[in-house]
N, C-alpha and C. Protein backbone atom coordinates (compact mmCIF):
# COMPACT_ATOMS: atom_id res chain seq x y z
N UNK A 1 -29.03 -19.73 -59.77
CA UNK A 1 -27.96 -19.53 -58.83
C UNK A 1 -27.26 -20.87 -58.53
N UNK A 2 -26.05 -20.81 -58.71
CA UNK A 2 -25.11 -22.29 -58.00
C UNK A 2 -25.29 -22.51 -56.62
N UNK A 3 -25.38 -23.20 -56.21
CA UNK A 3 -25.12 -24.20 -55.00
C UNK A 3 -23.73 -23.68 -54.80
N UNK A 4 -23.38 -23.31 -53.45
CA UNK A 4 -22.02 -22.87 -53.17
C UNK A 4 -21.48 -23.74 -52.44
N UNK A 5 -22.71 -24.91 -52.10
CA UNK A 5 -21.74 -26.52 -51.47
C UNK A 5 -20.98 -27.21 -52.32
N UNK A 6 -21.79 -27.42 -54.09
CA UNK A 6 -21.12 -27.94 -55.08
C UNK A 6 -20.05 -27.33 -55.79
N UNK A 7 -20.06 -25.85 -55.47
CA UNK A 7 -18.87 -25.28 -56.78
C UNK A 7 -17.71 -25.55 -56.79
N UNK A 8 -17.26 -25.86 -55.73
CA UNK A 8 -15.57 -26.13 -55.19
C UNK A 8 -14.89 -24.77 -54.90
N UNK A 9 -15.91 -23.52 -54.26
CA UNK A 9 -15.15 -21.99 -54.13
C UNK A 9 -14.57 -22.14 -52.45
N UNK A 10 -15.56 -23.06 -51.86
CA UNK A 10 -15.20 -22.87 -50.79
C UNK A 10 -14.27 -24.17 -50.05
N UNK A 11 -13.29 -24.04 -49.27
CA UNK A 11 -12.33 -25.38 -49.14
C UNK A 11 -13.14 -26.15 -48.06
N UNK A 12 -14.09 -25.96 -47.00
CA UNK A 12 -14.44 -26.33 -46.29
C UNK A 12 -15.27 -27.61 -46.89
N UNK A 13 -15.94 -27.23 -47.68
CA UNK A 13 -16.84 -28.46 -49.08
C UNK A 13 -16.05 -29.59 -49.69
N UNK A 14 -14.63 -29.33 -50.01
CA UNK A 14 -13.85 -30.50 -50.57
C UNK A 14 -12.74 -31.34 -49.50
N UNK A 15 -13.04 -32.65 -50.06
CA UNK A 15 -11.94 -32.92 -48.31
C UNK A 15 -11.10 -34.44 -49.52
N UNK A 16 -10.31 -35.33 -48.99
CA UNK A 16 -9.74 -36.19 -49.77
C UNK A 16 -10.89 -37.42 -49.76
N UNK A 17 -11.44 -38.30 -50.77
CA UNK A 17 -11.50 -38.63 -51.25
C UNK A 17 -13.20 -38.29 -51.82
N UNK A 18 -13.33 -36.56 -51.78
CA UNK A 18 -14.53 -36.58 -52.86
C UNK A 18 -14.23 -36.56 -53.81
N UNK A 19 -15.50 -37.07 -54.63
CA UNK A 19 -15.43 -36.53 -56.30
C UNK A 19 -15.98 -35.53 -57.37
N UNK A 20 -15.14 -35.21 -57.72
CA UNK A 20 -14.82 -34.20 -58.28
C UNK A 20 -14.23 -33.82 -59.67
N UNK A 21 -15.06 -32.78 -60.46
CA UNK A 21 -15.06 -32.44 -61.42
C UNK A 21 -13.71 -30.96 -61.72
N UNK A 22 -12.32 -31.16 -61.88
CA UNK A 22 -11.70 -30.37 -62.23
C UNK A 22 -11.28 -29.44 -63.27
N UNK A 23 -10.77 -27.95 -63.60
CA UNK A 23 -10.03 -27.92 -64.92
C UNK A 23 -8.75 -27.48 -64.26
N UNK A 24 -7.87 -28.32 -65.16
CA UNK A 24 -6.89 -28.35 -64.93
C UNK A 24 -6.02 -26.61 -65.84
N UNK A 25 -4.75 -26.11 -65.44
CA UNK A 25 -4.33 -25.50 -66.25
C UNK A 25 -4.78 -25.63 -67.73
N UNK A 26 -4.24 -26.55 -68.04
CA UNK A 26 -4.33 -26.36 -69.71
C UNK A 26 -5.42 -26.58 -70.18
N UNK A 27 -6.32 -26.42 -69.62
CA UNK A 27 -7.80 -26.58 -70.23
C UNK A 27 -8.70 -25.34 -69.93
N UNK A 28 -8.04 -24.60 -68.91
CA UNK A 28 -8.85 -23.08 -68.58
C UNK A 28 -9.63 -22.08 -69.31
N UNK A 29 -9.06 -22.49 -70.93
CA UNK A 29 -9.56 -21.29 -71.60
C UNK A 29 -10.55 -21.73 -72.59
N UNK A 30 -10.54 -23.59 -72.81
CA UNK A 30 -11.86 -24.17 -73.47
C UNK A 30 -12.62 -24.52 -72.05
N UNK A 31 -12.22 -24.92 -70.73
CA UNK A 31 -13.65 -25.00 -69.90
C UNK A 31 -13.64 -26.47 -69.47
N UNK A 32 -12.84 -27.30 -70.44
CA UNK A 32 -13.42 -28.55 -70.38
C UNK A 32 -12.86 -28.96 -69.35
N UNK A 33 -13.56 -30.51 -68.58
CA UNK A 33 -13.22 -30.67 -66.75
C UNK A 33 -12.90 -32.18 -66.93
N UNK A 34 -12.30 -32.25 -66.09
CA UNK A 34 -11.81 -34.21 -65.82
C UNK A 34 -12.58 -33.98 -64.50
N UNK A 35 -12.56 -35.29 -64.45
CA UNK A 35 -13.63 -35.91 -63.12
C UNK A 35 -12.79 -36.62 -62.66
N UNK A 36 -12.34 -36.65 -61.34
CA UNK A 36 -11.65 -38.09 -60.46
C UNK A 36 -11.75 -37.70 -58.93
N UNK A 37 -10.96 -38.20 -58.32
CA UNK A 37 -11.24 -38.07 -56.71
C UNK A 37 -10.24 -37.98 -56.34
N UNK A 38 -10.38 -36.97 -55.04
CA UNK A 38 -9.39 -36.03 -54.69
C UNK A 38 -8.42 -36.32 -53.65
N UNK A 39 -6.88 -36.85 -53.66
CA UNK A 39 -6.06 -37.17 -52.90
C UNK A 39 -5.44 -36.33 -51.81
N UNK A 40 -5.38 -34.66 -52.43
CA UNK A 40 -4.89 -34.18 -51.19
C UNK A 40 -5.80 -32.44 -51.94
N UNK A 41 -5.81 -31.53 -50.90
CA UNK A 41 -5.90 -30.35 -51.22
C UNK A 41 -5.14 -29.30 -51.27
N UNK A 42 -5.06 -28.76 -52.14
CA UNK A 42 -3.56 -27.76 -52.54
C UNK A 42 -3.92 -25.95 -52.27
N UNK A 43 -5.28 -25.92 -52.40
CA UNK A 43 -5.62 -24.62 -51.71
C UNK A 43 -5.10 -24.68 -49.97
N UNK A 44 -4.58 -23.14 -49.89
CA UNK A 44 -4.56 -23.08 -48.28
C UNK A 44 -5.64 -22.10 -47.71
N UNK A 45 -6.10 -21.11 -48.12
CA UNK A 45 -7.24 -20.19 -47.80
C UNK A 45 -8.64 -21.03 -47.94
N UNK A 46 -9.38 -20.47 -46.76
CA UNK A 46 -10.88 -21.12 -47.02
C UNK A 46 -11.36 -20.64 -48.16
N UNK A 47 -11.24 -20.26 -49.02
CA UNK A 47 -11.79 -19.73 -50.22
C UNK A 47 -11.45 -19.54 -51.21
N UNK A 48 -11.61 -19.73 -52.47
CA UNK A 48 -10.88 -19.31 -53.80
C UNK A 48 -11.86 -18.76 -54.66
N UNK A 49 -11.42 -17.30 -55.40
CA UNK A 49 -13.00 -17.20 -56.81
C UNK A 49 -12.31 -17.82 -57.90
N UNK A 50 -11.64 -18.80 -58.35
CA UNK A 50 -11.56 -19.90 -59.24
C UNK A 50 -11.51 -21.03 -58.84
N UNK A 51 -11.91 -21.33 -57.47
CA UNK A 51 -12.32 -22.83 -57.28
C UNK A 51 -10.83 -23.44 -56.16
N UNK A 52 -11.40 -24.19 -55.37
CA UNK A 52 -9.90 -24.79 -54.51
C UNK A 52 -9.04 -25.62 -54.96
N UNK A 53 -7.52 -25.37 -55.31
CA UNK A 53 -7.07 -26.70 -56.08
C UNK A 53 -6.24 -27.53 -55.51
N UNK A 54 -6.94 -28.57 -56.56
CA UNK A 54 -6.66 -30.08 -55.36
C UNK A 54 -5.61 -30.58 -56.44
N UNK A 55 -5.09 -31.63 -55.88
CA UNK A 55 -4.47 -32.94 -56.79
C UNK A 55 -5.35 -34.65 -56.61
N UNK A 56 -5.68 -34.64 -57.69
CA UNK A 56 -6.21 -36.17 -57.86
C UNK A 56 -5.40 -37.39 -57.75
N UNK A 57 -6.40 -38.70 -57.10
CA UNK A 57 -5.47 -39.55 -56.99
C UNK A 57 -4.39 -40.16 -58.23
N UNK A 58 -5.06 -39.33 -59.81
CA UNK A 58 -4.43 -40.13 -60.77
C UNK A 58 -3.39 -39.30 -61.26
N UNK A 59 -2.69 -38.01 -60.20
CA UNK A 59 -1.93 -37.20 -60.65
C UNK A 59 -2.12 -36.17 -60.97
N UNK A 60 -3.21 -35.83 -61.82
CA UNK A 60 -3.47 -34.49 -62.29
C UNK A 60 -3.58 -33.48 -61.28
N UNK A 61 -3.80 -32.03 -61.19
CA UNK A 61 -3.89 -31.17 -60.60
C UNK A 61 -4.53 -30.26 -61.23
N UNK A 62 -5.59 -29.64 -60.75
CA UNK A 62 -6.49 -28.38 -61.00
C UNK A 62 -7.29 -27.74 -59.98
N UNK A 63 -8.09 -27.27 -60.60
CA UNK A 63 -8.98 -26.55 -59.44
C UNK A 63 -10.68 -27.02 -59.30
N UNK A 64 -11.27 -27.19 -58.76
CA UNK A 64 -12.77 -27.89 -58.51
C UNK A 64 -13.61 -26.95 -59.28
N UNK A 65 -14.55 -27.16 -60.01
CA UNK A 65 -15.39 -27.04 -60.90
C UNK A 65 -16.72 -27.19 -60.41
N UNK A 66 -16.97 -28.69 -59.58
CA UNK A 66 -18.17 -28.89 -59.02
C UNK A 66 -17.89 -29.94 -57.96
N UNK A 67 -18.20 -30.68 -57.31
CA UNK A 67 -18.13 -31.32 -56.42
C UNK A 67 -18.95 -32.11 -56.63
N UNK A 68 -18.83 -33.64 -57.09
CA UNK A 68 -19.92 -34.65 -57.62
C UNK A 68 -20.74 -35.26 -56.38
N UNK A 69 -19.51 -35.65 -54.93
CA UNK A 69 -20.00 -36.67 -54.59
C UNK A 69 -18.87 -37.51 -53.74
N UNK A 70 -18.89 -38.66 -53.02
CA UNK A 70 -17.84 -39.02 -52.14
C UNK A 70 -17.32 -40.22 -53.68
N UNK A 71 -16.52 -40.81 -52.95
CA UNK A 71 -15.91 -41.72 -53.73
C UNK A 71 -16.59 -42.77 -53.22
N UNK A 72 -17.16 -43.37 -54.84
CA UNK A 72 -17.88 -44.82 -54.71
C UNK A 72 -17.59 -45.90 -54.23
């Protein structure tokens, strides 16, 4: 069973500057995730079943995958 602190389903778990494992659009259908830390949050509902999506500080935008950790 997942950890529902780490998955990124719930918005209450991600805040700006954790880190975080995303997929972005164009990667949805191979899976694969970028990792960076999170500048603002783009979900508005406490909840998402594909994950809350944020925008990273390096631009990108997707949705949380897992939740690593604060920023080092």
């Amino acid at each position: 069973m997942v950890d529902s602190t780490k998955d990124g389903r719930q918005r209450s778990a991600v805040y700006p500057g954790s880190l975080v494992d995303i997929i972005t659009k164009e990667d949805q259908r191979s899976g694969r995730r970028v990792r960076g830390v999170v500048q603002e949050i783009l979900t508005n509902s406490s909840t998402h079943p594909h994950g809350i999506k944020v925008g990273l500080k390096d631009g990108r935008v997707g949705r949380v995958a897992e939740i690593c950790g604060d920023d080092p």
